[in-house]
Every structure is written in C-alpha cells, then in structure tokens.
Protein backbone atom coordinates (compact mmCIF):
# COMPACT_ATOMS: atom_id res chain seq x y z
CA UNK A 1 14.31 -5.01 -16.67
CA UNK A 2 10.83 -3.49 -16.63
CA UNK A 3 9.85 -0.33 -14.86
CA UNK A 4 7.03 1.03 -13.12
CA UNK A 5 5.73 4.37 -11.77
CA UNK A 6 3.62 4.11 -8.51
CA UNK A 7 1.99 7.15 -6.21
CA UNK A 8 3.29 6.44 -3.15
CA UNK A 9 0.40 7.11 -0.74
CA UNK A 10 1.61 9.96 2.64
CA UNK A 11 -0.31 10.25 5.70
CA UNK A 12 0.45 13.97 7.38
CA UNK A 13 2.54 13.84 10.47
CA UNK A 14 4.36 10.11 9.50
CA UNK A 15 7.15 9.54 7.71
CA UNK A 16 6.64 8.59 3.74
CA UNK A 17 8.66 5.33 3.68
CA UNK A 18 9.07 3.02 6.50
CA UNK A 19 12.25 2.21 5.38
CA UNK A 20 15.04 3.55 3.31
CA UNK A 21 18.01 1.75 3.44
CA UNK A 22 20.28 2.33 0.33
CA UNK A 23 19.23 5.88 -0.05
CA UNK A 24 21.15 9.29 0.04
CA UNK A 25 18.39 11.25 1.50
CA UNK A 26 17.40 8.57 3.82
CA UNK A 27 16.20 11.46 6.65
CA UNK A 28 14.00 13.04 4.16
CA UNK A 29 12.35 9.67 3.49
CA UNK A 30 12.04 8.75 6.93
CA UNK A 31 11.18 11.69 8.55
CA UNK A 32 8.87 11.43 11.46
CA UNK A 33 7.18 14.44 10.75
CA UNK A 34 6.41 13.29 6.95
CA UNK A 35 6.70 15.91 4.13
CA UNK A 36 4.39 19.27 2.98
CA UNK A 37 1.44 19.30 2.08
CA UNK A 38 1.97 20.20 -0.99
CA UNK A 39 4.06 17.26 -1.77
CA UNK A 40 3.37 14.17 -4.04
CA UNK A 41 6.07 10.94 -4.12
CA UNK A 42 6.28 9.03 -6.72
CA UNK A 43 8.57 5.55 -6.71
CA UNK A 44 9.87 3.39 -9.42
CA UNK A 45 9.66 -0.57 -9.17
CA UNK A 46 11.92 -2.23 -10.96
CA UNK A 47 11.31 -6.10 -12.23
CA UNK A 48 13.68 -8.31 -13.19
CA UNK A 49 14.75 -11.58 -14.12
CA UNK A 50 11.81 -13.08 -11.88
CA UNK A 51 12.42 -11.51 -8.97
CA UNK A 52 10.29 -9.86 -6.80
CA UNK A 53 9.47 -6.17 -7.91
CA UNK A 54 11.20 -3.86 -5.52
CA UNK A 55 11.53 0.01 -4.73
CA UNK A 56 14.83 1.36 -6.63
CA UNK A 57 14.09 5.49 -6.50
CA UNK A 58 11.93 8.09 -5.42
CA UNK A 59 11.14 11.72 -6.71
CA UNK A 60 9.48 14.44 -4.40
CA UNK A 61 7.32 16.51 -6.61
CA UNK A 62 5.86 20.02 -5.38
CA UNK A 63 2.69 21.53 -6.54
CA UNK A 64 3.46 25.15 -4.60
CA UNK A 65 4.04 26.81 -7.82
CA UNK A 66 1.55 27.98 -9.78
CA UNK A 67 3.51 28.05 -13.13
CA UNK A 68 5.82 25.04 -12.37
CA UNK A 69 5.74 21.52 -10.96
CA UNK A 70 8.97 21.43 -9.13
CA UNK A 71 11.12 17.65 -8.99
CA UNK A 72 12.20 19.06 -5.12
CA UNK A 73 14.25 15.44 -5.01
CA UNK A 74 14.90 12.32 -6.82
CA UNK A 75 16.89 10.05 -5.06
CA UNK A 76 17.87 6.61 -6.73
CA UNK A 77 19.01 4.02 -5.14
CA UNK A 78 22.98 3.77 -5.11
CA UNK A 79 23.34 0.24 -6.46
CA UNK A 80 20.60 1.18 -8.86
CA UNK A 81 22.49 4.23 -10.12
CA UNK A 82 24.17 4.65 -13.95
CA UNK A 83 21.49 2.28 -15.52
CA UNK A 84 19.57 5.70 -16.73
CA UNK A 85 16.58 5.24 -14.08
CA UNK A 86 16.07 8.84 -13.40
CA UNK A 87 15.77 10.05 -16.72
CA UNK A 88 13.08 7.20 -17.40
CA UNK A 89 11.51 8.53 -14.04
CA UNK A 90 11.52 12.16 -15.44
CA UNK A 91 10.06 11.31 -18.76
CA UNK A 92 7.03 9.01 -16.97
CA UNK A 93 6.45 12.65 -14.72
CA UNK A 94 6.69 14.12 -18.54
CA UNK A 95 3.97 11.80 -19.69
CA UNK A 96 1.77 11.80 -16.24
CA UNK A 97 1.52 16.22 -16.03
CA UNK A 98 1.96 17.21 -19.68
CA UNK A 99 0.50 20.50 -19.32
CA UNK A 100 2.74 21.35 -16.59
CA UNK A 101 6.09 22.85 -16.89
CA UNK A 102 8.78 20.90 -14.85
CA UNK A 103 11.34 22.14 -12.77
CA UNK A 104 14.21 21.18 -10.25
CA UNK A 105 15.91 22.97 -7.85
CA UNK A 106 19.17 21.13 -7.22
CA UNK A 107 21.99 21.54 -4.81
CA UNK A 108 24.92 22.98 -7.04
CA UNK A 109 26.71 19.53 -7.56
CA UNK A 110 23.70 18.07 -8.92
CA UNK A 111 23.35 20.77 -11.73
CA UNK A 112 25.55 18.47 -14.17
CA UNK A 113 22.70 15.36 -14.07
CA UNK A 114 20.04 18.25 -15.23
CA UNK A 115 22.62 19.54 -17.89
CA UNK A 116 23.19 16.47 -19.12
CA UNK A 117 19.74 15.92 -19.81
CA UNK A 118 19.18 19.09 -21.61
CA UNK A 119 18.06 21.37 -19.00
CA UNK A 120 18.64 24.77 -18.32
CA UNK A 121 20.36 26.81 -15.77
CA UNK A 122 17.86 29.84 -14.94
CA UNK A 123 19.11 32.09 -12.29
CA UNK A 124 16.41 32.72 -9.25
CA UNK A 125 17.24 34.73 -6.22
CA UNK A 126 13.75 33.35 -4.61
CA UNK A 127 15.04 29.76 -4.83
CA UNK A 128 16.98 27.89 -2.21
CA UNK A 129 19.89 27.82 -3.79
CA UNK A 130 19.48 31.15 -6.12
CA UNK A 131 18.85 29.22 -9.43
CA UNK A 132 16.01 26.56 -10.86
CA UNK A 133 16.94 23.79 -13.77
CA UNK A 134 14.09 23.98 -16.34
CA UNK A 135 13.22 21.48 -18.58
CA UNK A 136 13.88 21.73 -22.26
CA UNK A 137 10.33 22.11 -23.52
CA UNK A 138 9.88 25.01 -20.90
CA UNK A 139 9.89 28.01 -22.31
C-alpha cells in the first residue's frame, strides 16, 4: 500500500469534492456553499496492488488561529478505516507545517482516537465543544 498527501484545490461558493460517497461527513464535503476561507483540504491517495490510486480520507485544516493550526475534520473513508491512515495523515501535516502547533477540536466521542495517539485534553470554553486536543509536542 503506498500513500500520498495531495492539496485538494477549493473554489469559494462550490462544494470541495464532487463526490463523497463512503464518507461520514459527506454534507461537509459536498456542500454547495464550499468551506471558509480560511480552510485548506488535504486528501490521501492510496495505491495498491496495481490499481488505480484513489481518494481514501480527507482532513479540513484551519489557519484562523494565530498560535495553532487546527485539524477542524478528518474523515476516512469507512472501508478504509483501522489500517492506521489517519495517524499517517497527521504525521505528513506534522512534516508539511513543522513550525506550527497542531490542534483538533473533536466532537466528545472522537476524543479517544486523539488520546490514543498521545494527545491532550485541554479544556477551552471558546471552543465549540468547550475543549481542544493538542498534540504531544505542543507545549
């Protein structure tokens, strides 16, 4: 299986992805509106065995922050899921902004994914949900 990270390119007021079949967050992919401006997309193509390199997840990244670069969403594909995808798609966002500090703000179910990959819990009233997931190396 081989990997790759790809800028996905948006166009304001259309939705970022044509199509997204397979997805959880299939009305944040496809909205007709398309996302905020302050928003970059990033998707993974996976390779394998010969066949034809294809879109298997997605990660919303927001800039709004000055101190932070915030992982809004990542949304893997459901048959893709358990093969450790997102955590190679976190360390490639790792590699590509290494002066930035990365965070997530998760729905509360989703905290156990961050935990598990060494995050922390960092309570926030001005958040969404009232807390941010911070990477390991943040400080």
């Amino acid at each position: 299986m081989k990997l790759t990270l790809q800028e996905v390119a948006l166009h304001p007021g259309k939705p970022a992805f044509a199509e997204s079949a397979g997805y959880q967050f299939d009305s944040y992919w496809s909205d007709p509106n398309g996302l905020e401006a302050t928003v970059t997309v990033y998707c993974v193509m996976k390779e394998e065995d010969g066949e034809a390199r294809r879109d298997v997840a997605r990660i919303s990244l927001d800039d709004r922050h000055e101190d932070m670069l915030e992982i809004a969403l990542i949304d893997v594909r459901e048959e893709e899921r358990h093969q450790g995808i997102a955590e190679w798609f976190i360390d490639q966002i790792k590699a590509t902004f290494p002066d930035r500090t990365l965070g997530a703000t998760p729905e509360e179910e989703l905290t156990g994914f961050w935990e598990e990959l060494g995050w922390r819990r960092v309570e926030d009233p001005d958040e969404l949900h009232g807390f941010k997931m911070l990477d390991p190396g943040a400080e």
